[in-house]
Protein backbone atom coordinates (compact mmCIF):
# COMPACT_ATOMS: atom_id res chain seq x y z
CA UNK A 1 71.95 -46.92 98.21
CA UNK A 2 73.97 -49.52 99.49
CA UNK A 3 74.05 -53.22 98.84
CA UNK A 4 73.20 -55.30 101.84
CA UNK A 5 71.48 -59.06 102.77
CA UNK A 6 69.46 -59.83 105.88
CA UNK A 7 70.73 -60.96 108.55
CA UNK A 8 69.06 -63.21 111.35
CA UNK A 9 70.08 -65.99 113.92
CA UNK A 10 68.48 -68.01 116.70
CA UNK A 11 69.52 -67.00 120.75
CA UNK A 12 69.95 -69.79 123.18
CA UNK A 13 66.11 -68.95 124.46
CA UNK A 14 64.98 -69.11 120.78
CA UNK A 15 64.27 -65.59 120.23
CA UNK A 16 64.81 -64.36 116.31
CA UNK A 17 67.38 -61.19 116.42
CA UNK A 18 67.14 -59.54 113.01
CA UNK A 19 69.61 -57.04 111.03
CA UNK A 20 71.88 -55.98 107.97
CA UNK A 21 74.94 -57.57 106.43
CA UNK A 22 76.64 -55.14 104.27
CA UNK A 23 79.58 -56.41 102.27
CA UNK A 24 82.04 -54.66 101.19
CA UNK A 25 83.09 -54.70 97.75
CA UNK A 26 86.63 -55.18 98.42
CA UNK A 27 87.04 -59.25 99.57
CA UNK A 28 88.59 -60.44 101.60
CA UNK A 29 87.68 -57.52 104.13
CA UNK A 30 87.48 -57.27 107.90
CA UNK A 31 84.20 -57.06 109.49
CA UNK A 32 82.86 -54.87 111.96
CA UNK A 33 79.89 -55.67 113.94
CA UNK A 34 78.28 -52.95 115.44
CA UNK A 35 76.05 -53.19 118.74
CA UNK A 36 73.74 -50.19 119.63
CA UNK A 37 72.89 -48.04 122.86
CA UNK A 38 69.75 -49.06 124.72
CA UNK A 39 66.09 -47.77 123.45
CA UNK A 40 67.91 -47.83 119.70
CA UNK A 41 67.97 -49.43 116.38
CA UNK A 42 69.64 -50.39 113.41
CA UNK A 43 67.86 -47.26 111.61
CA UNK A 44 69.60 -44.57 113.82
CA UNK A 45 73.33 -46.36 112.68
CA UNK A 46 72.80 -45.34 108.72
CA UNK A 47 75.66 -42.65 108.91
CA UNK A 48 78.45 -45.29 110.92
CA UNK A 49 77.12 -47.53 108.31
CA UNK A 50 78.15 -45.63 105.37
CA UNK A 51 81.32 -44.46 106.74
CA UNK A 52 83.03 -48.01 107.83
CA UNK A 53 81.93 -49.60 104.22
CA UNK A 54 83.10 -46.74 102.38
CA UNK A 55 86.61 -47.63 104.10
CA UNK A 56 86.16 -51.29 102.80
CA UNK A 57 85.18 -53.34 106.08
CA UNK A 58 82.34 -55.59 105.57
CA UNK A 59 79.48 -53.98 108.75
CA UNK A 60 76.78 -56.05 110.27
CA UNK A 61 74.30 -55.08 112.58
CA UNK A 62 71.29 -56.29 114.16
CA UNK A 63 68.93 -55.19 116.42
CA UNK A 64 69.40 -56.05 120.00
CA UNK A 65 66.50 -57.92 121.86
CA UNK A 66 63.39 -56.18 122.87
CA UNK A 67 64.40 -53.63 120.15
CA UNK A 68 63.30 -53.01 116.57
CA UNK A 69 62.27 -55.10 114.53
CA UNK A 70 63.96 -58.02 117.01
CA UNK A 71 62.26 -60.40 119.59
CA UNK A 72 62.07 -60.57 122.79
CA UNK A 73 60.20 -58.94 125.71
CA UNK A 74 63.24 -57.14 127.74
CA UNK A 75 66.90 -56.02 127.33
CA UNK A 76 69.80 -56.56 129.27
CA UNK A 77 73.40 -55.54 129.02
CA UNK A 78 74.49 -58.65 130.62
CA UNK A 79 74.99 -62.64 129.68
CA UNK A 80 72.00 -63.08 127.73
CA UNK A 81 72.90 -60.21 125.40
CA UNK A 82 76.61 -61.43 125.57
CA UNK A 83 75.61 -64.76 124.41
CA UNK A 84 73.75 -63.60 121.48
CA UNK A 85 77.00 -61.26 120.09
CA UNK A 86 78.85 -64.22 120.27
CA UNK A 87 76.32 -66.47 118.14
CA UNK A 88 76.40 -62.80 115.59
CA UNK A 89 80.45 -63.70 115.27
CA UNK A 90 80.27 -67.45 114.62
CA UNK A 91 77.39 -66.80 111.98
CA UNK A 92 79.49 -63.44 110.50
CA UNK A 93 82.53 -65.75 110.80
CA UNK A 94 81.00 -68.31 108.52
CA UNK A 95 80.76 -65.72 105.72
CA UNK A 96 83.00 -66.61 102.74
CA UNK A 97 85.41 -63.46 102.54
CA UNK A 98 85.53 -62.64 106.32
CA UNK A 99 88.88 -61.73 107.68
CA UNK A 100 89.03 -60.69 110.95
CA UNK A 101 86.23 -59.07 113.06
CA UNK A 102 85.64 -56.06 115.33
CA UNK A 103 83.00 -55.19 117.63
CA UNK A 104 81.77 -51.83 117.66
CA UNK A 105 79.71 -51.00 120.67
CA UNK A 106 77.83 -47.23 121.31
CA UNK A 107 76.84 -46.76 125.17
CA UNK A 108 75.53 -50.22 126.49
CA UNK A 109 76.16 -51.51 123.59
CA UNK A 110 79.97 -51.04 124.25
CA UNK A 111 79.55 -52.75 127.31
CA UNK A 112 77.98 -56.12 125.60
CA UNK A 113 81.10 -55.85 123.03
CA UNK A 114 83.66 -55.24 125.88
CA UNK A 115 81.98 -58.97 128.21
CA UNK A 116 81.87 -60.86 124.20
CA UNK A 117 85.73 -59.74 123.59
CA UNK A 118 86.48 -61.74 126.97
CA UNK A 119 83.95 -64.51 126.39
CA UNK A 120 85.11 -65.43 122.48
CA UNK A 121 88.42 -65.08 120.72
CA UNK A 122 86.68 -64.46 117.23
CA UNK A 123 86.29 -61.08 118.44
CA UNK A 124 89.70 -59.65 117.02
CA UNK A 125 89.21 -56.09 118.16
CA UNK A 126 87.22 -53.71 119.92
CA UNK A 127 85.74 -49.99 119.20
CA UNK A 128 83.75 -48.82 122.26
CA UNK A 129 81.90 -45.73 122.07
CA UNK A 130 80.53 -43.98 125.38
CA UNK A 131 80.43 -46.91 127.10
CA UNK A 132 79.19 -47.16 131.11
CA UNK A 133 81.86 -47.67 133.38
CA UNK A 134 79.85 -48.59 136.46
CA UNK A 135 76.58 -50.02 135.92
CA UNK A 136 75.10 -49.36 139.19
CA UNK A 137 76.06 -45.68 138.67
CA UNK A 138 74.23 -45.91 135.25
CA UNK A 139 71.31 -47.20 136.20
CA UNK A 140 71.30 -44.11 139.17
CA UNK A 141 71.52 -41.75 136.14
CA UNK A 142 69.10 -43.19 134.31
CA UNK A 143 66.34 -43.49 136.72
CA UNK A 144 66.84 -39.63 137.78
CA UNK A 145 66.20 -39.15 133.80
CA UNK A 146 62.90 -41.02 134.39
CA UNK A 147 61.58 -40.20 136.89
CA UNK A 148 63.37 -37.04 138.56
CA UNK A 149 62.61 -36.54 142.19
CA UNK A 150 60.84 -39.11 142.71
CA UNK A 151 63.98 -41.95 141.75
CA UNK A 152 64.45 -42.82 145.11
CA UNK A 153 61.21 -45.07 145.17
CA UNK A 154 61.64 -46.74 141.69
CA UNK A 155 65.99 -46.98 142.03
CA UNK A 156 66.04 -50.15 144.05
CA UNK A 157 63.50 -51.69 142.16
CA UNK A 158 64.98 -50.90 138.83
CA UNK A 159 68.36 -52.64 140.49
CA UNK A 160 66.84 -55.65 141.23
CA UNK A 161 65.25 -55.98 138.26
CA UNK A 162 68.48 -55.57 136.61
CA UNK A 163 70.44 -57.52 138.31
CA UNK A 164 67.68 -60.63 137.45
CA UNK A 165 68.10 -59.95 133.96
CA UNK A 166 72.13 -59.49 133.86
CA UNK A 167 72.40 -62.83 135.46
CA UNK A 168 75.05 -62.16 137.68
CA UNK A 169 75.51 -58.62 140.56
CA UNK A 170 75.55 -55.85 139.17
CA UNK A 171 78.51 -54.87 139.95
CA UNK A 172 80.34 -57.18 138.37
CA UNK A 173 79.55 -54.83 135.35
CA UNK A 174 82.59 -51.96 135.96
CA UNK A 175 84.51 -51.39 132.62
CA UNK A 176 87.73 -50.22 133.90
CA UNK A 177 88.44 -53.75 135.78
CA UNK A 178 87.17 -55.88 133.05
CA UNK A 179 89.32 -53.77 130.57
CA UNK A 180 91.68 -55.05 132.48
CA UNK A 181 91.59 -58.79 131.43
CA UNK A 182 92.33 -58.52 127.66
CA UNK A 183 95.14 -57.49 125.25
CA UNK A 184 93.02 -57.21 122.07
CA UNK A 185 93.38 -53.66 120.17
CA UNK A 186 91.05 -51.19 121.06
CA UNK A 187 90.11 -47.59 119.99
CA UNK A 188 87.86 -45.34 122.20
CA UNK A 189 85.41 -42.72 120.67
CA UNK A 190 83.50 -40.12 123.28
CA UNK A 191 81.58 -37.26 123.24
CA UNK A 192 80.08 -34.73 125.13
CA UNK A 193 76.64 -34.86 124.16
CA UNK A 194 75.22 -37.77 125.95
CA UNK A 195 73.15 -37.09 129.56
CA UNK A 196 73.67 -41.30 130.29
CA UNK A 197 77.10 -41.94 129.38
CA UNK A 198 79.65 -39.19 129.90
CA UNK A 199 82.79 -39.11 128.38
CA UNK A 200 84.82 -39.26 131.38
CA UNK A 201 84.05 -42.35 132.24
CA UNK A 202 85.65 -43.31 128.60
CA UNK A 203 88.39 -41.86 129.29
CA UNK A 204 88.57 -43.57 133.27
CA UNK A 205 88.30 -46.84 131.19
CA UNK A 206 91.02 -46.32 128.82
CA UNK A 207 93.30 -44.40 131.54
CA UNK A 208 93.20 -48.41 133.21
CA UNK A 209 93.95 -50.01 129.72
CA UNK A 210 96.76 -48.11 129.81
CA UNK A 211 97.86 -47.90 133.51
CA UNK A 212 99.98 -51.35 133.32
């Protein structure tokens, strides 16, 4: 029941990202750009949707690559995903009405918003939602998810195929020193009910935002 426009842009390695631009039907009105959790999709955002344009923000979203109706062959939480949030705010910037915009990112996706806050000032604030505070220790979760007992044989691989696709080590990718190197706003959600990212690691992160 809502009004909304497509939304698509190029990535550096020419893949087509595709999405929603809802506008809000106050203008001039902030704009929040949300960024989902891994194996996700725009579909599964309808009720955060709803909720931030029914308290007048423009919302954008798109799905990430290798997911819905998006291109691309695999997903990573690092630089190449990075680069294409920051082509999402120069495109949502050039939207007539646009005041300032916030990234809003749910597990991984929190972790793409938190390395595009640091890599572009058009990101004017931050919203990060279960986000993985060490992704080594992430990926350990997830492969016991996978494949249970047996995670010790698939763990390293997994790493290194990880680490290929972030384009830098992996552990470069720890939220509570990166949080660390910016002063933008930013409001932490968590919950409970999430066997990848647990909620104490949101809180570790924001205990360092506010440890200076």
């Amino acid at each position: 029941g809502l009004e909304y426009k497509s939304f698509s842009f190029r990535t550096e390695d020419n893949l087509l990202l595709k999405g929603w631009y809802i506008p809000s039907t106050d203008t001039p009105a902030h704009t929040v750009l949300l960024l989902h959790d891994l194996d996700q999709s725009k579909l599964l955002y309808m009720d955060q949707i709803r909720q931030l344009h029914d308290r007048g923000l423009n919302v954008c979203i798109y799905d990430l690559r290798a997911h819905g109706n998006s291109e691309g062959m695999e997903f990573t939480p690092g630089k190449p995903s990075t680069d294409d949030a920051v082509i999402a705010l120069h495109e949502l910037s050039k939207i007539q009405g646009t005041n300032k915009i916030i990234v809003f990112g749910a597990g991984l996706g929190g972790n793409i918003a938190l390395q595009t806050a640091l890599e572009d000032t058009l990101c004017s604030g931050l919203i990060l939602e279960n986000p993985a505070a060490d992704f080594g220790k992430y990926i350990d979760r997830y492969s016991y998810f996978r494949w249970d007992d047996m995670n010790f044989l698939w763990t390293p691989v997994l790493k290194r195929k990880a680490e290929k696709l972030l384009l830098f080590p992996i552990d470069y990718l720890n939220l509570p020193r990166l949080v660390k190197e910016t002063t933008i706003p930013m409001l932490f959600l968590c919950g409970t009910k999430d066997s990848l990212n647990y909620s104490g690691e949101t809180v570790q992160i924001y205990s360092e935002c506010i440890s200076e």
